[in-house]
PDB file of N, CA and C in Angstrom:
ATOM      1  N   UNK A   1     220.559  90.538 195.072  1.00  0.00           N
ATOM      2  CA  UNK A   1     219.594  90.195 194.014  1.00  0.00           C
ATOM      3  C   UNK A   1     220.104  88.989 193.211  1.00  0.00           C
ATOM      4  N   UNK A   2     221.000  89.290 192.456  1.00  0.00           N
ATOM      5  CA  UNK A   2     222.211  88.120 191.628  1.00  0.00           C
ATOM      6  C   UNK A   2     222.021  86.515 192.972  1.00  0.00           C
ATOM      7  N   UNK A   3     222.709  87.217 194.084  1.00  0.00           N
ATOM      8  CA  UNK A   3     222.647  85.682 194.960  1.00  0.00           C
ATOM      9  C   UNK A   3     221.485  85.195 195.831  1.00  0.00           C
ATOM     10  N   UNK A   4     220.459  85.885 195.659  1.00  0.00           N
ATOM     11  CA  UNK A   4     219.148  85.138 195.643  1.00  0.00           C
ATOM     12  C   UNK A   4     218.783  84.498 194.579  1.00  0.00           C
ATOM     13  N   UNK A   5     218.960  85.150 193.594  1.00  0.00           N
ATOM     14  CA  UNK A   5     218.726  84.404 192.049  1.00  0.00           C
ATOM     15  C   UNK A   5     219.601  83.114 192.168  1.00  0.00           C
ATOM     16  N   UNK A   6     220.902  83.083 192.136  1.00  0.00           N
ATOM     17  CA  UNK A   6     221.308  81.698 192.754  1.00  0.00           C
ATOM     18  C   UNK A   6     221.275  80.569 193.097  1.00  0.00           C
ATOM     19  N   UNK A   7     220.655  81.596 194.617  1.00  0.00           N
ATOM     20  CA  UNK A   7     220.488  80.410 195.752  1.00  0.00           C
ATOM     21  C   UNK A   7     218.961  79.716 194.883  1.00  0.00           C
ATOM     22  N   UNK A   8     217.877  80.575 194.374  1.00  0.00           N
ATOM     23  CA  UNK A   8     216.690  79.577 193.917  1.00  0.00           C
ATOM     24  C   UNK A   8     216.834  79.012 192.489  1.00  0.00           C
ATOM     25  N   UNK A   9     217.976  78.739 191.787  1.00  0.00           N
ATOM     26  CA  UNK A   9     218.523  77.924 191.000  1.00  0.00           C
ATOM     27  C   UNK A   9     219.343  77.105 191.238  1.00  0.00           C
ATOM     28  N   UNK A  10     219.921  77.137 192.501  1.00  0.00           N
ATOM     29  CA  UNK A  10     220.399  76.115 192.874  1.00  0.00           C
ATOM     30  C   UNK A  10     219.654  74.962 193.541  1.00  0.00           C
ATOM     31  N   UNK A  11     218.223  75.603 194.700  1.00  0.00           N
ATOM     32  CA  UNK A  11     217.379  75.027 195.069  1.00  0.00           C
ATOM     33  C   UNK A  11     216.691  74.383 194.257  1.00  0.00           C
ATOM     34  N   UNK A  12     216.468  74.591 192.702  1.00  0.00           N
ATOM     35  CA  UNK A  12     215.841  74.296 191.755  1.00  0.00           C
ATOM     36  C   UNK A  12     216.409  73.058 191.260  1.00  0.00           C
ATOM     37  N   UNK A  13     217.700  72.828 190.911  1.00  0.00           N
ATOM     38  CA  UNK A  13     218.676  72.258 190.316  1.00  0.00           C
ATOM     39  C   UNK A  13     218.753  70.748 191.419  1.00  0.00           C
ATOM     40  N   UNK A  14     218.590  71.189 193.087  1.00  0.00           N
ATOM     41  CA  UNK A  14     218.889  70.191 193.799  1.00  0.00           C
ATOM     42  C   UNK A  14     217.668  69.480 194.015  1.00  0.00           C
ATOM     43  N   UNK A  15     216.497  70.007 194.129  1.00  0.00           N
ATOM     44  CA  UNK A  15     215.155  69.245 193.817  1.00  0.00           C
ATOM     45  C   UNK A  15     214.683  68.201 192.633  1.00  0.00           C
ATOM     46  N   UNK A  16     215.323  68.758 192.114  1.00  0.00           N
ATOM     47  CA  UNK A  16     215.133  68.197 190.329  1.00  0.00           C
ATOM     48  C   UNK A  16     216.257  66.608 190.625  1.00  0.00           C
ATOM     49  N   UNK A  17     217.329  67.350 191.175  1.00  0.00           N
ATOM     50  CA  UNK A  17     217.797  66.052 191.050  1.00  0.00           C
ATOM     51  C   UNK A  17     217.685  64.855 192.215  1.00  0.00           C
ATOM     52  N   UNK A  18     217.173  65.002 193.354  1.00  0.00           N
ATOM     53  CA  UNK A  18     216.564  64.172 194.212  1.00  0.00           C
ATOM     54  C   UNK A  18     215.088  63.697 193.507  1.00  0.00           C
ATOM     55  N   UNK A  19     214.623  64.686 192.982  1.00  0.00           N
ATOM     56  CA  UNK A  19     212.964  63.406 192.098  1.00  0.00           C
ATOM     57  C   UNK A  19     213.726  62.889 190.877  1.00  0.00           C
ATOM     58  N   UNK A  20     214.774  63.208 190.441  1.00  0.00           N
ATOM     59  CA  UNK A  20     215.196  62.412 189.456  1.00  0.00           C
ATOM     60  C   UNK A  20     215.924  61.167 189.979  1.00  0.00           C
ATOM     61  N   UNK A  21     216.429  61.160 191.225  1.00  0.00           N
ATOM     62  CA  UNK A  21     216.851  60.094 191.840  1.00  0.00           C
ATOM     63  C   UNK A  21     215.905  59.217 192.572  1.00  0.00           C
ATOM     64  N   UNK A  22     214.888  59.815 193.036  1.00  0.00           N
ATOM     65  CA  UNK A  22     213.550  59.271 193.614  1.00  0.00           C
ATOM     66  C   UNK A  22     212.853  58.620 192.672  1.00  0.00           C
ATOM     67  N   UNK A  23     212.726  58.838 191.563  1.00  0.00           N
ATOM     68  CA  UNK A  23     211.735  58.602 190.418  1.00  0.00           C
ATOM     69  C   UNK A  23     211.798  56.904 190.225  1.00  0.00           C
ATOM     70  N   UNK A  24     212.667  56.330 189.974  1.00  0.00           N
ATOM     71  CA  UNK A  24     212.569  54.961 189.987  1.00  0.00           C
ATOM     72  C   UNK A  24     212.301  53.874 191.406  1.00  0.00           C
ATOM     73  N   UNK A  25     212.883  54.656 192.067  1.00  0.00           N
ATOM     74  CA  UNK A  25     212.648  53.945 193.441  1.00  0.00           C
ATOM     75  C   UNK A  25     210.640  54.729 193.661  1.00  0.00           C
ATOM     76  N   UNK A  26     210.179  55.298 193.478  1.00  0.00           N
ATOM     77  CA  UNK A  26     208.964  55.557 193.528  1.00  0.00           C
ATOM     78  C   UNK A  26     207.958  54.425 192.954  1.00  0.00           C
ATOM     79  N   UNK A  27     208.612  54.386 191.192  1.00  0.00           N
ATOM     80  CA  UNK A  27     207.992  53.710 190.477  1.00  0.00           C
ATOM     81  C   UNK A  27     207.711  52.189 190.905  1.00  0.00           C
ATOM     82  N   UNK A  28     208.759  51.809 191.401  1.00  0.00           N
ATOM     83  CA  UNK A  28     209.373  50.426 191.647  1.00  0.00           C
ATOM     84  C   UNK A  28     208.015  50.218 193.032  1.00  0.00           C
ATOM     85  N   UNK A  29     208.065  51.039 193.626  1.00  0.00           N
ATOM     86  CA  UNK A  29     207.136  50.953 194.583  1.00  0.00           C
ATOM     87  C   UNK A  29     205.376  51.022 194.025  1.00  0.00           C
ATOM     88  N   UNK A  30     205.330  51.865 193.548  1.00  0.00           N
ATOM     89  CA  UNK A  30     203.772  51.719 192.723  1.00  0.00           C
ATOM     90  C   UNK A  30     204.020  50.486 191.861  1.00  0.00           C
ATOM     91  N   UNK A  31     205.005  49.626 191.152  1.00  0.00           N
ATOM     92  CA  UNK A  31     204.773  48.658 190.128  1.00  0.00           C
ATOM     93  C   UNK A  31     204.435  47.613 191.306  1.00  0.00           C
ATOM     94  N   UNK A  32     204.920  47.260 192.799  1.00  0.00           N
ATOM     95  CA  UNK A  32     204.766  46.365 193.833  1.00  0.00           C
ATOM     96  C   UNK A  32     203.717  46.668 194.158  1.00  0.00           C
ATOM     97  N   UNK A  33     202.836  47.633 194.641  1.00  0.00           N
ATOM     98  CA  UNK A  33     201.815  47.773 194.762  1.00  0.00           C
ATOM     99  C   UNK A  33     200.671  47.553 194.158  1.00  0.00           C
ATOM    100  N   UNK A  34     201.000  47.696 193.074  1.00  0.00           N
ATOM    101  CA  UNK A  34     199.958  47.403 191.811  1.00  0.00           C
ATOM    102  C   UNK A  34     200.347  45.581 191.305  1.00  0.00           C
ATOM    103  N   UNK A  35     201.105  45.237 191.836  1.00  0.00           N
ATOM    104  CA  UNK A  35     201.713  43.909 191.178  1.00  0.00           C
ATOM    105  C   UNK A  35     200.396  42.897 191.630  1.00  0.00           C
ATOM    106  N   UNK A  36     200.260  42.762 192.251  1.00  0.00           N
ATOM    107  CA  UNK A  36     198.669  41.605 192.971  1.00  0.00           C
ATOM    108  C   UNK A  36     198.204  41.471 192.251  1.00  0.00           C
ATOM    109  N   UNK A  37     196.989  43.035 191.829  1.00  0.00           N
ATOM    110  CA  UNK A  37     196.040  43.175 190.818  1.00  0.00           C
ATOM    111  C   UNK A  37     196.646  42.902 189.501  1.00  0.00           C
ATOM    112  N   UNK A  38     197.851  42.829 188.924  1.00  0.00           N
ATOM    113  CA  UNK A  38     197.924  42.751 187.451  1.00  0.00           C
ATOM    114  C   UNK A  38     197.845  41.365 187.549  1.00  0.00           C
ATOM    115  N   UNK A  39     198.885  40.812 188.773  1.00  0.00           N
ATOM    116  CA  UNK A  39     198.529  39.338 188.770  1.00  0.00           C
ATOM    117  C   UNK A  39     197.536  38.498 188.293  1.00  0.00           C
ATOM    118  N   UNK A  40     196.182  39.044 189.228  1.00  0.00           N
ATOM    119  CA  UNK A  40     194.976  39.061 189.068  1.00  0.00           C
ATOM    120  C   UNK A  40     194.538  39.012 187.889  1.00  0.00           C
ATOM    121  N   UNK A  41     194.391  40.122 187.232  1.00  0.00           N
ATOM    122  CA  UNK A  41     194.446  40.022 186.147  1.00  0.00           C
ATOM    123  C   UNK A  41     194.681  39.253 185.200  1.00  0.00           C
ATOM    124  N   UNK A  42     196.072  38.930 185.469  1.00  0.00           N
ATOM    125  CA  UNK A  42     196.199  37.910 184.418  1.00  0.00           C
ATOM    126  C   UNK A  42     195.769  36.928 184.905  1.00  0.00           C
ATOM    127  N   UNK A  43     195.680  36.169 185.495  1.00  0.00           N
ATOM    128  CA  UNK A  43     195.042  35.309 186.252  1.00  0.00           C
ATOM    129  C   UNK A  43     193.506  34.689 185.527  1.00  0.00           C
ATOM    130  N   UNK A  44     193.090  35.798 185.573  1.00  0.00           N
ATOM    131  CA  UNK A  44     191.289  36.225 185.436  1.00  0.00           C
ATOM    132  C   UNK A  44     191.266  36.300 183.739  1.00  0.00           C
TER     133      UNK A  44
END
């Protein structure tokens, strides 16, 4: 019981910290994606 509880706080703990490591490299990718249109934008 105790080391199931654990193991899904640990699973918890290691998820969290791969989207916390993902999170900028994500962003960085939606700001390139979106970069054209703001261009545009300013542009316009």
């Amino acid at each position: 019981m105790l080391r199931d509880r654990l193991r899904i706080a640990i699973d918890a703990i290691n998820t969290n910290r791969i989207r916390i490591s993902l999170e900028p490299v994500i962003r960085f990718m939606l700001f390139i994606k979106a970069a054209p249109q703001i261009e545009n934008e300013v542009i316009l």
